[in-house]
C-alpha atoms as a PDB file:
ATOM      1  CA  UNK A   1      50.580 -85.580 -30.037  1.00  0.00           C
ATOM      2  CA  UNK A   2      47.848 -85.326 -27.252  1.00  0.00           C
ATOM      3  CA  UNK A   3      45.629 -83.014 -25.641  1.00  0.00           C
ATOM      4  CA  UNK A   4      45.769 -84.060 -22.200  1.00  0.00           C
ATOM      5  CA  UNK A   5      43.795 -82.317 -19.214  1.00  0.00           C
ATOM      6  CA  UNK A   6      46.351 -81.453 -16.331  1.00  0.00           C
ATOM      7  CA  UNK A   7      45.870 -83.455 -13.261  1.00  0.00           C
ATOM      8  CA  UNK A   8      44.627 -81.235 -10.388  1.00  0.00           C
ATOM      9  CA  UNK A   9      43.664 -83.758  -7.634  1.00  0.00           C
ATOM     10  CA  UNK A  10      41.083 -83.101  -5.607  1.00  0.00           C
ATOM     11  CA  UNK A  11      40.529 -79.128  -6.677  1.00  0.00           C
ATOM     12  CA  UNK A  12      37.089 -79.660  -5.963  1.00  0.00           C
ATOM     13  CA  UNK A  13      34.750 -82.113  -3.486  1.00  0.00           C
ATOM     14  CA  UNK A  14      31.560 -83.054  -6.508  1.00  0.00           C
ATOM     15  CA  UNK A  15      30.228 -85.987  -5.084  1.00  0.00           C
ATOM     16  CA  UNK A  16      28.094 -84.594  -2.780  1.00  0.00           C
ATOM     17  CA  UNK A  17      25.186 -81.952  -2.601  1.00  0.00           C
ATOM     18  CA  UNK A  18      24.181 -79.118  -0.357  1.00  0.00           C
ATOM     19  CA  UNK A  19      21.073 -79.794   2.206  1.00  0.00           C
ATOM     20  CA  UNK A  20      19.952 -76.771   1.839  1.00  0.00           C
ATOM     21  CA  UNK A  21      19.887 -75.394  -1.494  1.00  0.00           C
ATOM     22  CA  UNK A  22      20.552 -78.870  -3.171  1.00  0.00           C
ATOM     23  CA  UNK A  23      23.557 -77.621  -5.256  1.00  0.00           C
ATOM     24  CA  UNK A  24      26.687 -79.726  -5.381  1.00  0.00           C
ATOM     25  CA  UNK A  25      29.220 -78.528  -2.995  1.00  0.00           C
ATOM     26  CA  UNK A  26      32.288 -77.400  -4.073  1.00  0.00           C
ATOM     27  CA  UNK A  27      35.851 -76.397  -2.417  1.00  0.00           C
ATOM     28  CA  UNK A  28      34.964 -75.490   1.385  1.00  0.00           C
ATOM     29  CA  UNK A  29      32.248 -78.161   2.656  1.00  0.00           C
ATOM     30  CA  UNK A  30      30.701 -78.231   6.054  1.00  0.00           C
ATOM     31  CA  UNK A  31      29.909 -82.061   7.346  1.00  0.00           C
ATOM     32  CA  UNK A  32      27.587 -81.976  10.075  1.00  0.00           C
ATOM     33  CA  UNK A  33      26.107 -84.579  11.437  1.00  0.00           C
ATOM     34  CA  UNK A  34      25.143 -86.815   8.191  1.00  0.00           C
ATOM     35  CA  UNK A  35      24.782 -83.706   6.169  1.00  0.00           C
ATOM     36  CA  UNK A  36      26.729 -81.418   4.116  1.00  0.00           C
ATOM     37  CA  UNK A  37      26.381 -77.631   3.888  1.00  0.00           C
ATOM     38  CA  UNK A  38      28.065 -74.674   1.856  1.00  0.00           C
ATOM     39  CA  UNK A  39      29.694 -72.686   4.965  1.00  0.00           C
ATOM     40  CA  UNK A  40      27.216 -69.478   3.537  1.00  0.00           C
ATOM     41  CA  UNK A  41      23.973 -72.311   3.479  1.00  0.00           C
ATOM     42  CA  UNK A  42      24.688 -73.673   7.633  1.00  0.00           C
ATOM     43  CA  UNK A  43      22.527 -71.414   9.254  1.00  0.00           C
ATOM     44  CA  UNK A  44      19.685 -70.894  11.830  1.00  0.00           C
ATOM     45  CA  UNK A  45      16.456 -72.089  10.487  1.00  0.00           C
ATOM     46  CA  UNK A  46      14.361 -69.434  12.722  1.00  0.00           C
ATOM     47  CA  UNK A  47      16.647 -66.408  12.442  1.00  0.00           C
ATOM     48  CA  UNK A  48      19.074 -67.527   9.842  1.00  0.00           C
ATOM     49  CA  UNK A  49      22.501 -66.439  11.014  1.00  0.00           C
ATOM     50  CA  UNK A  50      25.240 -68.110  10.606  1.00  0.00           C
ATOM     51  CA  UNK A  51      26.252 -71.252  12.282  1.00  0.00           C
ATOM     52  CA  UNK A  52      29.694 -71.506  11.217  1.00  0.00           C
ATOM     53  CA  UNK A  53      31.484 -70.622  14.082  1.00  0.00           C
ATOM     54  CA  UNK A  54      28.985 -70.855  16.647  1.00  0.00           C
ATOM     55  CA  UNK A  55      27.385 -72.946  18.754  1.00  0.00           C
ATOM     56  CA  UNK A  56      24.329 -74.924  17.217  1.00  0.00           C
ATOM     57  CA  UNK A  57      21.661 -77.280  18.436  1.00  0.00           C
ATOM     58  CA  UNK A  58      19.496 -79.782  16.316  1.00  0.00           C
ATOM     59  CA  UNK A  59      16.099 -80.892  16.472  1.00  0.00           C
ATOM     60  CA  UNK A  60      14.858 -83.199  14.192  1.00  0.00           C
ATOM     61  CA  UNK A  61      16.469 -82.567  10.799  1.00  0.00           C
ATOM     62  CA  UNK A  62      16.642 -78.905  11.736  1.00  0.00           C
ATOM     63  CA  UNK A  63      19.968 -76.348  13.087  1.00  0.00           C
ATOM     64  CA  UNK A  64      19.583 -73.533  15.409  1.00  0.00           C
ATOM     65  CA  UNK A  65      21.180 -70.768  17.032  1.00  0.00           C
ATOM     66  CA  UNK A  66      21.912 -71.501  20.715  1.00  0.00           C
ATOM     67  CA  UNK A  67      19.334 -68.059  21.524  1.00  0.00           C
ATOM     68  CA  UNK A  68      16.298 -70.124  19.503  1.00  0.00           C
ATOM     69  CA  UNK A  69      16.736 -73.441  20.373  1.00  0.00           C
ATOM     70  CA  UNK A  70      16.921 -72.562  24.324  1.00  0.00           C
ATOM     71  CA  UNK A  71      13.415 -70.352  22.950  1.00  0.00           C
ATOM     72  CA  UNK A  72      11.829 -72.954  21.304  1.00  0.00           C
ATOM     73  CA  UNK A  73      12.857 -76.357  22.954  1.00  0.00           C
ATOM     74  CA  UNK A  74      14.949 -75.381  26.131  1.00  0.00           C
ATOM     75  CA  UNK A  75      14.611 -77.068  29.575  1.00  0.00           C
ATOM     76  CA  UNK A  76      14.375 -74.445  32.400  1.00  0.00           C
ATOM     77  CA  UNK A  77      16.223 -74.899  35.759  1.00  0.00           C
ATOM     78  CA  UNK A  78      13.402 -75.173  38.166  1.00  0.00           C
ATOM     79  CA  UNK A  79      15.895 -73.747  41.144  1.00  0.00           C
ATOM     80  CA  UNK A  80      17.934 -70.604  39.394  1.00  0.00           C
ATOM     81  CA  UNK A  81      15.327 -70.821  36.039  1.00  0.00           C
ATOM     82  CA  UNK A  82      18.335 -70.720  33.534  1.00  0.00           C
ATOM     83  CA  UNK A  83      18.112 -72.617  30.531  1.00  0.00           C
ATOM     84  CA  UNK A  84      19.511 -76.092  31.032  1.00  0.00           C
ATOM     85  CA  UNK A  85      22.740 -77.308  28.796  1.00  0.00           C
ATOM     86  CA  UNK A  86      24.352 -80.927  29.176  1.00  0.00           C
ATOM     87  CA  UNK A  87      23.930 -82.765  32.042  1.00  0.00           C
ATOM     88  CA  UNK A  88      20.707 -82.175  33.849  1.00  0.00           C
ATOM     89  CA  UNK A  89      18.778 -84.149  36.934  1.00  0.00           C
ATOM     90  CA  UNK A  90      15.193 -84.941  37.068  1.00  0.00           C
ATOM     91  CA  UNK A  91      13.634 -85.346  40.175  1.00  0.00           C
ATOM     92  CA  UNK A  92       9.420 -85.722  40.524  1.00  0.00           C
ATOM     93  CA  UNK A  93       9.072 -84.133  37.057  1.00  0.00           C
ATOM     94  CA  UNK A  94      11.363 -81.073  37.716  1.00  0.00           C
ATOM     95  CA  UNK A  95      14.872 -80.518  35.917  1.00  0.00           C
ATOM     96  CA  UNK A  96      17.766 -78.773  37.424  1.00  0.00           C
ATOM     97  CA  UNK A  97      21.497 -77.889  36.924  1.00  0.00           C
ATOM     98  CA  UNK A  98      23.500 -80.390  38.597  1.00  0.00           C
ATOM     99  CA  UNK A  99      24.818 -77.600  40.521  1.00  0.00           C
ATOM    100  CA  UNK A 100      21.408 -76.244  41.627  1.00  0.00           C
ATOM    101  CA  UNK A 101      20.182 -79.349  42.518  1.00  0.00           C
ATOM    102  CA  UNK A 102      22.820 -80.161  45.131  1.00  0.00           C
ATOM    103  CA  UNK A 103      22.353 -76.745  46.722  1.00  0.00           C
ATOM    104  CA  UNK A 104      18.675 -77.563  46.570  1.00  0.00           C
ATOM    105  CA  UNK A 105      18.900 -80.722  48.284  1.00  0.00           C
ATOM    106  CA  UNK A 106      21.425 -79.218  50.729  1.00  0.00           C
ATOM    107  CA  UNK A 107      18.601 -76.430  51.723  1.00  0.00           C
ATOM    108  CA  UNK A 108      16.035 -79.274  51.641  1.00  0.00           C
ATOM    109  CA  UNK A 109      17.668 -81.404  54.501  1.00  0.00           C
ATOM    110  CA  UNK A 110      15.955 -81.220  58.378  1.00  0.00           C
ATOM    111  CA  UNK A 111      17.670 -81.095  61.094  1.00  0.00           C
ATOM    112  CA  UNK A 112      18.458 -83.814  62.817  1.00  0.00           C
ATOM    113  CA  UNK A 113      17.552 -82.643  65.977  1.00  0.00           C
ATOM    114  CA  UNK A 114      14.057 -81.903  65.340  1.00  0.00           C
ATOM    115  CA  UNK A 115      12.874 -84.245  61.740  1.00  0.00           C
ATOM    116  CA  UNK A 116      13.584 -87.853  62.663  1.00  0.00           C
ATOM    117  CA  UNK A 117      11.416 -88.210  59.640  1.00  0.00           C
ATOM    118  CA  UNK A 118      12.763 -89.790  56.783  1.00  0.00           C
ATOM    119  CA  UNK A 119      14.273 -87.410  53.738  1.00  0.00           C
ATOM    120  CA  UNK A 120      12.035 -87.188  51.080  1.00  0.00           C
ATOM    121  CA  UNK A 121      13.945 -85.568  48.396  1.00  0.00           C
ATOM    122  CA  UNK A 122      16.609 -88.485  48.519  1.00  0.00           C
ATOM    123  CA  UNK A 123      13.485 -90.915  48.320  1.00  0.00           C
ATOM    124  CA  UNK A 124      13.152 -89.486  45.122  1.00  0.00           C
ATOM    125  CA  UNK A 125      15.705 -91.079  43.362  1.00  0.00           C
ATOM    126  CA  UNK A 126      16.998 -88.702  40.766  1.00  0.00           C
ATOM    127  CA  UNK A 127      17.686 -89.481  36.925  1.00  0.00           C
ATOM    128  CA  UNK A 128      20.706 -87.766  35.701  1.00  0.00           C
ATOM    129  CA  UNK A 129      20.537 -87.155  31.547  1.00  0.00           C
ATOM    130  CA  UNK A 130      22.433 -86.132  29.299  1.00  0.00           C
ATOM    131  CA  UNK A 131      21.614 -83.716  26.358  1.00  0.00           C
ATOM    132  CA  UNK A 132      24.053 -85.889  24.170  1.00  0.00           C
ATOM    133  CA  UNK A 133      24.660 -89.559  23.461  1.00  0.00           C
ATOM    134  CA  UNK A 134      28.025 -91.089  23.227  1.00  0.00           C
ATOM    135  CA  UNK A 135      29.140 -90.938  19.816  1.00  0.00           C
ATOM    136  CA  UNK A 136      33.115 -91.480  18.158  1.00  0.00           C
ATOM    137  CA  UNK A 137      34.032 -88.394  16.928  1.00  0.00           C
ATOM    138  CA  UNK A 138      36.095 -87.817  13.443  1.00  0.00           C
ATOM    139  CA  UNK A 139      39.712 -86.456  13.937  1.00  0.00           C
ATOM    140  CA  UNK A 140      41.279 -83.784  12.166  1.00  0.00           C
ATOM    141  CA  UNK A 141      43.191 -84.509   9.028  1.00  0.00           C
ATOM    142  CA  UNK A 142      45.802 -81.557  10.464  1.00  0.00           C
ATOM    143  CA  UNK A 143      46.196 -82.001  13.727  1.00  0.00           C
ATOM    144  CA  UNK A 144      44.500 -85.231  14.470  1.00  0.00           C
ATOM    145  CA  UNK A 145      42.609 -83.836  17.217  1.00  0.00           C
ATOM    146  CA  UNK A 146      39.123 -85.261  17.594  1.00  0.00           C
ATOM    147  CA  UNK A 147      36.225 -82.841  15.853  1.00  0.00           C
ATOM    148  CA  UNK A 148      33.788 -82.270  18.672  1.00  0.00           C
ATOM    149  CA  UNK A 149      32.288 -79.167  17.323  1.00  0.00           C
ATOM    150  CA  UNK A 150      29.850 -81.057  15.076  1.00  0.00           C
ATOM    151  CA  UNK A 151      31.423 -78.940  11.951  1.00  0.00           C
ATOM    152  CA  UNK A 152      34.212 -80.508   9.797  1.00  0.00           C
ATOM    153  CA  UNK A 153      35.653 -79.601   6.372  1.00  0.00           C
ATOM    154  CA  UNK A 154      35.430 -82.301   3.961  1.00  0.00           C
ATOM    155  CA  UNK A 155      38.380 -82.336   1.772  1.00  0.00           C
ATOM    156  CA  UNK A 156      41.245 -84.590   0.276  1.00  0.00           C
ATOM    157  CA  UNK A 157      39.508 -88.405   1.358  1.00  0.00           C
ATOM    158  CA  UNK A 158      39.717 -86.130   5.071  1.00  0.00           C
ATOM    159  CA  UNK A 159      37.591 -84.097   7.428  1.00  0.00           C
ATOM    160  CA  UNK A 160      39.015 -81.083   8.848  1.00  0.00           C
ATOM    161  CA  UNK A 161      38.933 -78.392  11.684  1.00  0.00           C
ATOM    162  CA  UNK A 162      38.212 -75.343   9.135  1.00  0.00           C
ATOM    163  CA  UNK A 163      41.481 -73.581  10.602  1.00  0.00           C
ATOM    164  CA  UNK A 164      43.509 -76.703  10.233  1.00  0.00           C
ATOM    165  CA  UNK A 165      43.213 -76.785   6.597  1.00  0.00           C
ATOM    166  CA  UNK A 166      45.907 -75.219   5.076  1.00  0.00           C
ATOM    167  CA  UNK A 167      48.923 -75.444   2.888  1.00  0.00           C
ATOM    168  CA  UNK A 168      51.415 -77.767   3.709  1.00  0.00           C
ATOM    169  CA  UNK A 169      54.317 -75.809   2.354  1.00  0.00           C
ATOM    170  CA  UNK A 170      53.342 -71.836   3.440  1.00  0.00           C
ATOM    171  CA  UNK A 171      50.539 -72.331   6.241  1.00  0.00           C
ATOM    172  CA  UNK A 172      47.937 -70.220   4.198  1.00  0.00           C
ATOM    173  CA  UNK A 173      44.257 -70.859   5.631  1.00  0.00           C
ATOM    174  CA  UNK A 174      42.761 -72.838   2.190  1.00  0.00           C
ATOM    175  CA  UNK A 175      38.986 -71.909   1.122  1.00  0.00           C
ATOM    176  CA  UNK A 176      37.441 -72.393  -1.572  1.00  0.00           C
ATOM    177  CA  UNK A 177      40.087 -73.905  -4.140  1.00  0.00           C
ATOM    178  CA  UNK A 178      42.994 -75.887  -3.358  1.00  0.00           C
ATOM    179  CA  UNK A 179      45.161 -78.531  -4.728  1.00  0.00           C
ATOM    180  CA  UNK A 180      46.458 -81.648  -3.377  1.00  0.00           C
ATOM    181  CA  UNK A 181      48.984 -84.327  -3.367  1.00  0.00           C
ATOM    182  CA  UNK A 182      49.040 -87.763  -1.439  1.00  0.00           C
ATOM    183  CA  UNK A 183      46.430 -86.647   0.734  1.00  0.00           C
ATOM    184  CA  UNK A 184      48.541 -83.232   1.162  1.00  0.00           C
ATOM    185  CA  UNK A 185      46.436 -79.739   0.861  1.00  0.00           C
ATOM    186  CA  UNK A 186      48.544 -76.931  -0.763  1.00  0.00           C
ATOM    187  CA  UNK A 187      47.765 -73.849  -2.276  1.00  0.00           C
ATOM    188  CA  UNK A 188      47.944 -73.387  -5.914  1.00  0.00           C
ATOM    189  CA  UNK A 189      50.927 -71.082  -6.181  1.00  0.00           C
ATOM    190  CA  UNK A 190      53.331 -73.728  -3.573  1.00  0.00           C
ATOM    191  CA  UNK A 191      51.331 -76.481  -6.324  1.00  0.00           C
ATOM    192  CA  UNK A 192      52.844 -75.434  -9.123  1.00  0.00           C
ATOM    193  CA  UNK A 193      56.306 -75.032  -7.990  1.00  0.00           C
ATOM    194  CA  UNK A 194      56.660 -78.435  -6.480  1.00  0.00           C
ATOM    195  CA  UNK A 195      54.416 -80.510  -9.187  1.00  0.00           C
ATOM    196  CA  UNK A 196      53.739 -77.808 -12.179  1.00  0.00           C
ATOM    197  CA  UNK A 197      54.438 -78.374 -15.936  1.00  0.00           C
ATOM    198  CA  UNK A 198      56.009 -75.558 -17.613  1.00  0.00           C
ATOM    199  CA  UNK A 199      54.976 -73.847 -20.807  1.00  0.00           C
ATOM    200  CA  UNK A 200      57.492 -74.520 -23.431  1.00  0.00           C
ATOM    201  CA  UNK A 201      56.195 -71.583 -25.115  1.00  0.00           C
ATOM    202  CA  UNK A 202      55.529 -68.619 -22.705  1.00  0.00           C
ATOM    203  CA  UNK A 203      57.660 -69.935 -19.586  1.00  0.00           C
ATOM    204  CA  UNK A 204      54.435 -70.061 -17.119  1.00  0.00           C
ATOM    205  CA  UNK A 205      52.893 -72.626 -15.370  1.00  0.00           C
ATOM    206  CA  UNK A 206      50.223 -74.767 -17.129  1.00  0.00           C
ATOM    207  CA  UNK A 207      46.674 -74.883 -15.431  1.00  0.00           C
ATOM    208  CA  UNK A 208      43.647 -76.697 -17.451  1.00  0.00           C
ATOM    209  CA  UNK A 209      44.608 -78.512 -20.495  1.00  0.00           C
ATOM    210  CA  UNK A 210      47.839 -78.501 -22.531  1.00  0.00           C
ATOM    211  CA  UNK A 211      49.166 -79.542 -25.629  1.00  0.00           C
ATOM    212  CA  UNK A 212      51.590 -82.129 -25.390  1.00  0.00           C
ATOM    213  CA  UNK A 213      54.488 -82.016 -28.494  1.00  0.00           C
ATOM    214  CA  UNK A 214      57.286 -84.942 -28.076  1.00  0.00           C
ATOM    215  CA  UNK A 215      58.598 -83.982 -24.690  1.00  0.00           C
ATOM    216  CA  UNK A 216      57.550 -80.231 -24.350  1.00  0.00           C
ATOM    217  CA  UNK A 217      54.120 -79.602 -23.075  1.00  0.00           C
ATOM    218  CA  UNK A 218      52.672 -76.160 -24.371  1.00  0.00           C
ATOM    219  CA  UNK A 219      49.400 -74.230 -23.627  1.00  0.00           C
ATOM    220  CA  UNK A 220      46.929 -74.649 -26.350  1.00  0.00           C
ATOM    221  CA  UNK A 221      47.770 -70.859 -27.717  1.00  0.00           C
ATOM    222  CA  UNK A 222      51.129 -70.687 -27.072  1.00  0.00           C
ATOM    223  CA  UNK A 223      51.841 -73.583 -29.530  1.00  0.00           C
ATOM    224  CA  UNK A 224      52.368 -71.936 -33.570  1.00  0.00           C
ATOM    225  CA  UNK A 225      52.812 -73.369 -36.523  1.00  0.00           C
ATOM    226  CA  UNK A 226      56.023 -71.676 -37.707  1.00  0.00           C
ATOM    227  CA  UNK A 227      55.200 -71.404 -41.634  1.00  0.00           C
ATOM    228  CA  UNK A 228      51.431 -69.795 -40.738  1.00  0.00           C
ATOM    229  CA  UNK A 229      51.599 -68.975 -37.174  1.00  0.00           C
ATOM    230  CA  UNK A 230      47.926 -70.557 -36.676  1.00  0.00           C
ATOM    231  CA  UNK A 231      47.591 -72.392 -33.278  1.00  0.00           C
ATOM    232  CA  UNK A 232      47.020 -76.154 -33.561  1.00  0.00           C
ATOM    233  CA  UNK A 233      43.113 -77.400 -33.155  1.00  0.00           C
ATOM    234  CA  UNK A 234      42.207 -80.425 -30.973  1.00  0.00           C
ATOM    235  CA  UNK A 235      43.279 -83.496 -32.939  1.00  0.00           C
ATOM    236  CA  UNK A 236      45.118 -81.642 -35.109  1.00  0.00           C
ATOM    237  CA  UNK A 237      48.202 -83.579 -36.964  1.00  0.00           C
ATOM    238  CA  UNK A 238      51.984 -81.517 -35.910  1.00  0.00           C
ATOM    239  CA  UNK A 239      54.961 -82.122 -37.341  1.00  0.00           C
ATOM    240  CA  UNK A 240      58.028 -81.503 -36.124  1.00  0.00           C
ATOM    241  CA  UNK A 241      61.286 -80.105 -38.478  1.00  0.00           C
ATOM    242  CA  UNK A 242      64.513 -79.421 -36.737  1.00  0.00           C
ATOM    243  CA  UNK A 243      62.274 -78.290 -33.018  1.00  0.00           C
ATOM    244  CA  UNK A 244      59.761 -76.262 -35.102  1.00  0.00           C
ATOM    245  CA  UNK A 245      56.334 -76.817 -34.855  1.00  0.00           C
ATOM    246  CA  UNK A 246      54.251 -77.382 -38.431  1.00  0.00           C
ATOM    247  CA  UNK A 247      50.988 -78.206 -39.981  1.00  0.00           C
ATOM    248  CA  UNK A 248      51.838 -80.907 -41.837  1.00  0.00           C
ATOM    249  CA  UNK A 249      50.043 -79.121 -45.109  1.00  0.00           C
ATOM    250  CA  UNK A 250      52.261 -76.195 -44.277  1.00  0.00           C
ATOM    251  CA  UNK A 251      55.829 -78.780 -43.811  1.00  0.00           C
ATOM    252  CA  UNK A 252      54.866 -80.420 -47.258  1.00  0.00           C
ATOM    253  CA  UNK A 253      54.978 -76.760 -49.069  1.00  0.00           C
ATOM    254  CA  UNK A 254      57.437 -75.053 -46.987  1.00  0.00           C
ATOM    255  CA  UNK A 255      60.585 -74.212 -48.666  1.00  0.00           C
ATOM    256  CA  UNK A 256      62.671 -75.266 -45.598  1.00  0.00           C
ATOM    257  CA  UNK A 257      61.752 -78.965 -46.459  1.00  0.00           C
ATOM    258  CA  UNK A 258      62.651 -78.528 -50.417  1.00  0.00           C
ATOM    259  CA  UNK A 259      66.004 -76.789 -49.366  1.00  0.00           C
END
C-alpha cells in the first residue's frame, strides 16, 4: 500500500520569479526580454497600463507604453516633427523618417540650370540607424512562427504566442492552469480522459494524491474500512479479505475471518 501524489506534469512553471513583485510565477508567464512577468505585473512604469497586448518600448531595465516612451525618450522628425520609430537617418545632427528625408533632399536639390555648385546635402553623408539590433528570435511552441513581439508564454520546456497556447485535443485558449504530456498542453478536463486514474470508490477522476490498494487506486476518503467504516491514515497498514478493505486490528476481530 502507498500514498502516491498523482503526476500532473508541468501544472505549474516554479522555477522562476516575477520582476516586478518578486513572487514566483505560476501558470501564465510573460518572458520578455531576459525577464519574466505575471501578465497582471507587465505594465507601463510611468502610467502603469497594461503591456500585454500592446506595443512596448524599453529603456534601461524599464517598459513603457508606446504614448510615454515617444514622451520621455522619442526622436522627433525634424521635416514632418512626428515621433521617429525604426529606421531613422541622421544627417548634420538632425533625424528624419526615411520617407521625409528623401522628400527633403528632393526639395533641397538646385537646378541645374542656375547652381553649378556642388550639392551640399549629399556631401553630408547620411547615417541610417536602426532603433533595434539584430537579434534570433524564439519560435512558437504552436505554430512555430518566430515571436517578434518581445512577449512569450513560458510553458511546457516551450515559449509561446499567448493565443497559441491551447489544448491539443479541444482548442481551448489555456491560462492559468494546465496540464501536459510529452511537451503537449491540454486542459484538465481532455487530461483526465486521455491519462486520468479512476476512483475505485466514487467513479471520478483522481486529482492530488491517492491511495493506492493492490491494483485499484482510491481517493484518500473514498477508501473504508468495511468492519468500522474509518478512512485509512497515511501509512496506515490495509488488509485485504475477499476485495474488502480492513484495518488489520479490525480483520483480526472480525467475525468474517473466524467464520
Amino acid at each position: 500500500m502507498n500514498y502516491s501524489p498523482q503526476h500532473h506534469p508541468n501544472r505549474f512553471v516554479n522555477s522562476i520569479s516575477c520582476r516586478k513583485c518578486g513572487r514566483p510565477c505560476s501558470g501564465e508567464t510573460l518572458k520578455v526580454a531576459n525577464d519574466f512577468f505575471h501578465s497582471k505585473c507587465f505594465t507601463c512604469k510611468v502610467c502603469g497600463v497594461a503591456l500585454v497586448n500592446a506595443g512596448y518600448f524599453s529603456q534601461g531595465e524599464d517598459y513603457y507604453c508606446v504614448y510615454d516612451y515617444h514622451r520621455i525618450y522619442g526622436t522627433r522628425c525634424n521635416f514632418c516633427g512626428g515621433f521617429i520609430e525604426g529606421e531613422a537617418i541622421k544627417c548634420a545632427g538632425e533625424a528624419f523618417h526615411k520617407r521625409c528625408f528623401d522628400q527633403k533632399a528632393n526639395r533641397s536639390l538646385p537646378s541645374a540650370t542656375n547652381d553649378k555648385s556642388p550639392n551640399k546635402l549629399q556631401s553630408r553623408s547620411p547615417s541610417s540607424t536602426k532603433s533595434s539590433e539584430n537579434i534570433i528570435y524564439p519560435k512558437c511552441g504552436g505554430c512555430k512562427q518566430e515571436i517578434r513581439g518581445g512577449q512569450a508564454l513560458i510553458a511546457l520546456d516551450q515559449q509561446w504566442h499567448t493565443w497559441c497556447f491551447t489544448c491539443n485535443r479541444c482548442g481551448k485558449q489555456l491560462s492559468g492552469e494546465y496540464l501536459g504530456r510529452d511537451g503537449i498542453p491540454l486542459c484538465e478536463d481532455d487530461y483526465l480522459k486521455l491519462y486520468g486514474i479512476i476512483c475505485a470508490g466514487c467513479g471520478h477522476y483522481i486529482v492530488g494524491k491517492f491511495l493506492e490498494v493492490g491494483e485499484r487506486n482510491f481517493h484518500s476518503e473514498c477508501a473504508h474500512c468495511v468492519h468500522c467504516t474509518e478512512t485509512f491514515r497515511e501509512g496506515q497498514e490495509i488488509l485485504i479479505y475477499k476485495d474488502d478493505l480492513f484495518h488489520s486490528s479490525c480483520l483480526k476481530s472480525s467475525a468474517l475471518v473466524r467464520s
